[in-house]
C-alpha atoms as a PDB file:
ATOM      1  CA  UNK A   1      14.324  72.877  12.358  1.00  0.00           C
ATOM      2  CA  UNK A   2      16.078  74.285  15.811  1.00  0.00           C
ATOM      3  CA  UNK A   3      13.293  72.400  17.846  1.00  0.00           C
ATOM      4  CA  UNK A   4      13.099  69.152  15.849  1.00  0.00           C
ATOM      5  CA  UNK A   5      16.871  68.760  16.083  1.00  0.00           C
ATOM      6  CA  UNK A   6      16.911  67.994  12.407  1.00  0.00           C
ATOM      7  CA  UNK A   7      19.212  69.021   9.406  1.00  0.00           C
ATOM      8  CA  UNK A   8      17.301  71.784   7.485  1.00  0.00           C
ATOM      9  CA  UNK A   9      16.082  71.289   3.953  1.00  0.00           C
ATOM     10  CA  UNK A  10      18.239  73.242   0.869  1.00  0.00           C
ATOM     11  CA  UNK A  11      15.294  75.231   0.858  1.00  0.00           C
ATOM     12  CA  UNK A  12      15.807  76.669   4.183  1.00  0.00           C
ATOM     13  CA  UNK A  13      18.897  77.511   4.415  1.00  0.00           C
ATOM     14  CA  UNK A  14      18.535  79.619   0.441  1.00  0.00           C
ATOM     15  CA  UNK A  15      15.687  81.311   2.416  1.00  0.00           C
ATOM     16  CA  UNK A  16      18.282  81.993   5.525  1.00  0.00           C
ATOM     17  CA  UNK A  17      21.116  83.362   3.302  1.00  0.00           C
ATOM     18  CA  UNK A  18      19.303  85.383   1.682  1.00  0.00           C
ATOM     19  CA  UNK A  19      17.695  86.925   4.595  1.00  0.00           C
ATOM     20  CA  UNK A  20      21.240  87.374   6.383  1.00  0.00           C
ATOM     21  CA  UNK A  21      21.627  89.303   2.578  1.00  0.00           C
ATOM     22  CA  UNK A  22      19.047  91.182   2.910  1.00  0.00           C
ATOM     23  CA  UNK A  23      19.439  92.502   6.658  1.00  0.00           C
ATOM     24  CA  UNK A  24      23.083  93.364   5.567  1.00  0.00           C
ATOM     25  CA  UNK A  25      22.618  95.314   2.811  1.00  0.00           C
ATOM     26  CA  UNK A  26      19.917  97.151   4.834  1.00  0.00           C
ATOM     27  CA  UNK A  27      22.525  97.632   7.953  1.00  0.00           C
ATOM     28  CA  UNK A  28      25.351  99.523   5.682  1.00  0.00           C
ATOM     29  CA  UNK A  29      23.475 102.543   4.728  1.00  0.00           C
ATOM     30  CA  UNK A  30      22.173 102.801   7.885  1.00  0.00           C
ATOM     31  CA  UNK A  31      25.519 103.124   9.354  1.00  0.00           C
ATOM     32  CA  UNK A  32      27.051 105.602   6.870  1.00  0.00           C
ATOM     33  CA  UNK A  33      23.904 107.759   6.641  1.00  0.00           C
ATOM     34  CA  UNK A  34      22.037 107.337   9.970  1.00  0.00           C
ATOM     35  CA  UNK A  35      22.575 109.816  12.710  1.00  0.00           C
ATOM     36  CA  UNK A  36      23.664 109.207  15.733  1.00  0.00           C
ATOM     37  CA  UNK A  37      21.492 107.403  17.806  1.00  0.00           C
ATOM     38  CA  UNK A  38      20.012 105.530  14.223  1.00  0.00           C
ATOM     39  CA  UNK A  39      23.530 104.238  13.839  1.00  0.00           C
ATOM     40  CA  UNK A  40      24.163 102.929  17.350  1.00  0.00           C
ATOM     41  CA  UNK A  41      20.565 101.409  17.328  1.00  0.00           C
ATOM     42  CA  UNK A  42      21.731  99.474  13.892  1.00  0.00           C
ATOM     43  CA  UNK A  43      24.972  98.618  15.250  1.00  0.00           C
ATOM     44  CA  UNK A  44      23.729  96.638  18.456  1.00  0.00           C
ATOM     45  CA  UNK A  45      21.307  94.974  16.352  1.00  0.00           C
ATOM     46  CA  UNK A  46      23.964  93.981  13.632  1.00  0.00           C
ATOM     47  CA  UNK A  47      26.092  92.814  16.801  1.00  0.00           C
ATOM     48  CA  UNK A  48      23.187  90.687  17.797  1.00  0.00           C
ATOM     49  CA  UNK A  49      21.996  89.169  14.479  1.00  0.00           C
ATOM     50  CA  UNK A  50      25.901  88.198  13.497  1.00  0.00           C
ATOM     51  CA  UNK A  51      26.081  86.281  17.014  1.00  0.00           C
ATOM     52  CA  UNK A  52      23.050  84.616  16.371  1.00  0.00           C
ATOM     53  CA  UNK A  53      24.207  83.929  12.375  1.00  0.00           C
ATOM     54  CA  UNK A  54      27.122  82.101  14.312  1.00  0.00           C
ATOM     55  CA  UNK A  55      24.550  80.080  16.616  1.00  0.00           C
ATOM     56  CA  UNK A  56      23.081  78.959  14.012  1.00  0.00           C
ATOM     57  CA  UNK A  57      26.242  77.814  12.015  1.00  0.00           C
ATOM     58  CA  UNK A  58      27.146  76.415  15.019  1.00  0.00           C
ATOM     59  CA  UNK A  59      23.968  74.309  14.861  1.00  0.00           C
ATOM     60  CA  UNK A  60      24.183  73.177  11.528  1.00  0.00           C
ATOM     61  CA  UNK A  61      27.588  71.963  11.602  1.00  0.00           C
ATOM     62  CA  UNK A  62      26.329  69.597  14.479  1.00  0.00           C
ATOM     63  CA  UNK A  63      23.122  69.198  15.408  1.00  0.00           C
ATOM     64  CA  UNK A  64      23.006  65.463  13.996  1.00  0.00           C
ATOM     65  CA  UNK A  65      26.440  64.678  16.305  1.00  0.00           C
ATOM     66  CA  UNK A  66      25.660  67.235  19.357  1.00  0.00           C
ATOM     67  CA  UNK A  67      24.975  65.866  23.216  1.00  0.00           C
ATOM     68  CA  UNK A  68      21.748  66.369  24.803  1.00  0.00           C
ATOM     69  CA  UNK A  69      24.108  69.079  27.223  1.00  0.00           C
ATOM     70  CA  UNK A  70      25.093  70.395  23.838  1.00  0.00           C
ATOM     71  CA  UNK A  71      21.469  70.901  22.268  1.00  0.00           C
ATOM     72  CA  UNK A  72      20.285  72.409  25.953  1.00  0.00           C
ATOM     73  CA  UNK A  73      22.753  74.826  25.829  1.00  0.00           C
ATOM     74  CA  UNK A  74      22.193  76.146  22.245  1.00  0.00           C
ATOM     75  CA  UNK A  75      18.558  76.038  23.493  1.00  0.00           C
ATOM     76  CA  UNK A  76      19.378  78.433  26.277  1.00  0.00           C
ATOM     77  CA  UNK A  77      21.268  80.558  23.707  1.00  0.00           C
ATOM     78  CA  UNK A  78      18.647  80.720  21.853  1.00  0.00           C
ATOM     79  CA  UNK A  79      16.324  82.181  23.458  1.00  0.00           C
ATOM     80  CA  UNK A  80      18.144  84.498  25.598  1.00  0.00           C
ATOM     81  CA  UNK A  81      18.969  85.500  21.761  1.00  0.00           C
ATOM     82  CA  UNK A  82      15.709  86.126  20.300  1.00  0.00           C
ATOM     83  CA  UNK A  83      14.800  87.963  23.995  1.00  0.00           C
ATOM     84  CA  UNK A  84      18.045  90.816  22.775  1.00  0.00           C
ATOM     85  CA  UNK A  85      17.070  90.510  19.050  1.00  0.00           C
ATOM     86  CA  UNK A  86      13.524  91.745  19.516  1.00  0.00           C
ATOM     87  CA  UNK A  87      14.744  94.455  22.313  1.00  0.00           C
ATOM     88  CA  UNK A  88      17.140  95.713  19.868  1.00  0.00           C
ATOM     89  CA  UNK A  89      15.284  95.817  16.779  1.00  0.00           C
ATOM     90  CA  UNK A  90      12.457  97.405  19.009  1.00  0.00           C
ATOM     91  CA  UNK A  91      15.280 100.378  20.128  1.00  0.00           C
ATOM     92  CA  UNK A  92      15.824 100.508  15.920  1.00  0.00           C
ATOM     93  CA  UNK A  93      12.652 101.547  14.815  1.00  0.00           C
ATOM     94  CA  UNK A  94      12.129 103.618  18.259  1.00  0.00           C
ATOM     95  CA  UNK A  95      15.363 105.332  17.081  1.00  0.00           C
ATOM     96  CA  UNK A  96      14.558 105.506  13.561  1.00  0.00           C
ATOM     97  CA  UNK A  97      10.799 106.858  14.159  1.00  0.00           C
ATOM     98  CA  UNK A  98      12.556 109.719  16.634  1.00  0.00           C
ATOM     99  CA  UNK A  99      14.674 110.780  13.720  1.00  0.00           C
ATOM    100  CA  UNK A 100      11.990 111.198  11.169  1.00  0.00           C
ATOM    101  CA  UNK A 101      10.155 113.074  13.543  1.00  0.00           C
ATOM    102  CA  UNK A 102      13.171 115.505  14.252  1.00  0.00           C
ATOM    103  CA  UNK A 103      13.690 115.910  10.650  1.00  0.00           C
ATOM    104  CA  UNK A 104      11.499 118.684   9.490  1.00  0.00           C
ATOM    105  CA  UNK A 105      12.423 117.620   5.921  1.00  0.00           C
ATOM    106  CA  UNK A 106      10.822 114.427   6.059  1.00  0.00           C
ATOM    107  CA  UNK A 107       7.115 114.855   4.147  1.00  0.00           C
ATOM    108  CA  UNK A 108       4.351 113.603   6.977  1.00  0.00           C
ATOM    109  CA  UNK A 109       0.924 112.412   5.806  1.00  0.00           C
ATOM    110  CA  UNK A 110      -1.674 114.643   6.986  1.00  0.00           C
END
Protein backbone atom coordinates (compact mmCIF):
# COMPACT_ATOMS: atom_id res chain seq x y z
CA UNK A 1 0.00 0.00 0.00
CA UNK A 2 3.39 2.16 0.92
CA UNK A 3 4.33 2.06 -2.90
CA UNK A 4 0.89 2.64 -4.45
CA UNK A 5 0.39 5.68 -2.22
CA UNK A 6 -3.05 4.38 -1.43
CA UNK A 7 -5.21 4.12 1.83
CA UNK A 8 -4.97 0.44 2.99
CA UNK A 9 -7.97 -1.84 3.06
CA UNK A 10 -9.65 -2.71 6.85
CA UNK A 11 -8.17 -5.86 6.14
CA UNK A 12 -4.71 -4.67 6.28
CA UNK A 13 -4.43 -2.76 8.84
CA UNK A 14 -6.44 -5.95 11.33
CA UNK A 15 -3.51 -7.95 9.82
CA UNK A 16 -0.92 -4.97 10.95
CA UNK A 17 -2.32 -4.65 14.53
CA UNK A 18 -2.26 -7.75 15.16
CA UNK A 19 1.19 -8.34 14.07
CA UNK A 20 2.45 -5.17 16.15
CA UNK A 21 0.39 -7.65 18.98
CA UNK A 22 2.05 -10.32 18.33
CA UNK A 23 5.80 -8.96 18.16
CA UNK A 24 4.93 -7.27 21.57
CA UNK A 25 3.85 -9.89 23.47
CA UNK A 26 6.88 -11.83 22.13
CA UNK A 27 9.36 -8.74 23.14
CA UNK A 28 8.22 -8.72 27.07
CA UNK A 29 9.39 -12.06 28.08
CA UNK A 30 12.27 -11.66 26.28
CA UNK A 31 13.23 -8.72 28.25
CA UNK A 32 12.41 -10.03 31.75
CA UNK A 33 13.84 -13.52 31.10
CA UNK A 34 16.56 -13.10 28.41
CA UNK A 35 20.12 -12.69 29.44
CA UNK A 36 22.10 -10.19 28.74
CA UNK A 37 23.05 -9.87 25.38
CA UNK A 38 19.26 -11.66 24.40
CA UNK A 39 17.77 -8.64 26.08
CA UNK A 40 19.81 -5.87 24.45
CA UNK A 41 19.39 -7.71 21.03
CA UNK A 42 15.35 -7.48 21.75
CA UNK A 43 15.56 -4.07 22.93
CA UNK A 44 17.21 -2.47 19.70
CA UNK A 45 14.86 -4.35 17.70
CA UNK A 46 11.74 -3.19 19.79
CA UNK A 47 13.40 0.42 19.39
CA UNK A 48 13.38 -0.13 15.70
CA UNK A 49 9.96 -1.77 15.05
CA UNK A 50 8.12 1.10 17.41
CA UNK A 51 9.88 3.84 15.07
CA UNK A 52 8.80 2.20 12.16
CA UNK A 53 5.01 1.52 13.87
CA UNK A 54 5.18 5.46 14.00
CA UNK A 55 6.24 5.71 10.15
CA UNK A 56 3.67 4.00 9.32
CA UNK A 57 1.00 5.94 11.41
CA UNK A 58 2.54 8.71 10.08
CA UNK A 59 1.62 7.41 6.61
CA UNK A 60 -1.76 6.59 7.17
CA UNK A 61 -2.82 9.71 8.67
CA UNK A 62 -1.65 11.34 5.29
CA UNK A 63 -0.71 9.66 2.54
CA UNK A 64 -3.96 10.82 0.52
CA UNK A 65 -2.96 14.78 1.55
CA UNK A 66 1.07 14.34 1.63
CA UNK A 67 3.53 16.34 -1.05
CA UNK A 68 5.52 14.49 -3.46
CA UNK A 69 8.73 15.94 -0.93
CA UNK A 70 6.58 14.40 1.75
CA UNK A 71 6.05 10.79 0.16
CA UNK A 72 10.06 10.89 -0.93
CA UNK A 73 11.01 11.38 2.35
CA UNK A 74 8.91 8.63 4.06
CA UNK A 75 10.32 6.64 1.09
CA UNK A 76 13.84 7.31 2.25
CA UNK A 77 12.71 6.40 5.79
CA UNK A 78 11.62 3.56 4.75
CA UNK A 79 14.05 1.88 3.57
CA UNK A 80 16.88 3.01 5.58
CA UNK A 81 14.21 1.31 8.11
CA UNK A 82 13.79 -2.05 6.80
CA UNK A 83 17.95 -1.92 6.10
CA UNK A 84 18.16 -1.59 10.58
CA UNK A 85 15.07 -3.88 11.00
CA UNK A 86 16.60 -6.86 9.23
CA UNK A 87 20.26 -6.05 10.85
CA UNK A 88 18.67 -6.10 14.14
CA UNK A 89 16.45 -8.94 14.01
CA UNK A 90 19.52 -10.75 12.35
CA UNK A 91 21.76 -9.70 15.81
CA UNK A 92 18.33 -11.34 17.71
CA UNK A 93 18.42 -14.68 16.61
CA UNK A 94 22.47 -14.50 16.42
CA UNK A 95 22.07 -13.59 20.13
CA UNK A 96 19.40 -15.90 20.91
CA UNK A 97 21.13 -19.03 19.03
CA UNK A 98 24.54 -18.06 21.22
CA UNK A 99 22.49 -18.43 24.35
CA UNK A 100 20.99 -21.77 23.68
CA UNK A 101 24.22 -22.95 22.83
CA UNK A 102 25.79 -21.68 26.21
CA UNK A 103 23.02 -23.19 28.07
CA UNK A 104 23.92 -26.72 28.78
CA UNK A 105 20.29 -27.18 29.94
CA UNK A 106 18.80 -26.64 26.74
CA UNK A 107 17.96 -30.43 25.16
CA UNK A 108 19.91 -30.48 21.49
CA UNK A 109 18.71 -32.89 18.80
CA UNK A 110 21.27 -35.36 18.07
Amino acid sequence: MFNLEIEASPDVWDAYRSCITEIRGAYFPLRLLGPARVHQAARELWQLIEQHHEGIQEWADGIMTATDETRAEWRTREEQQGYALGHAHRDLIDAVSESLQNNAAVLRPY
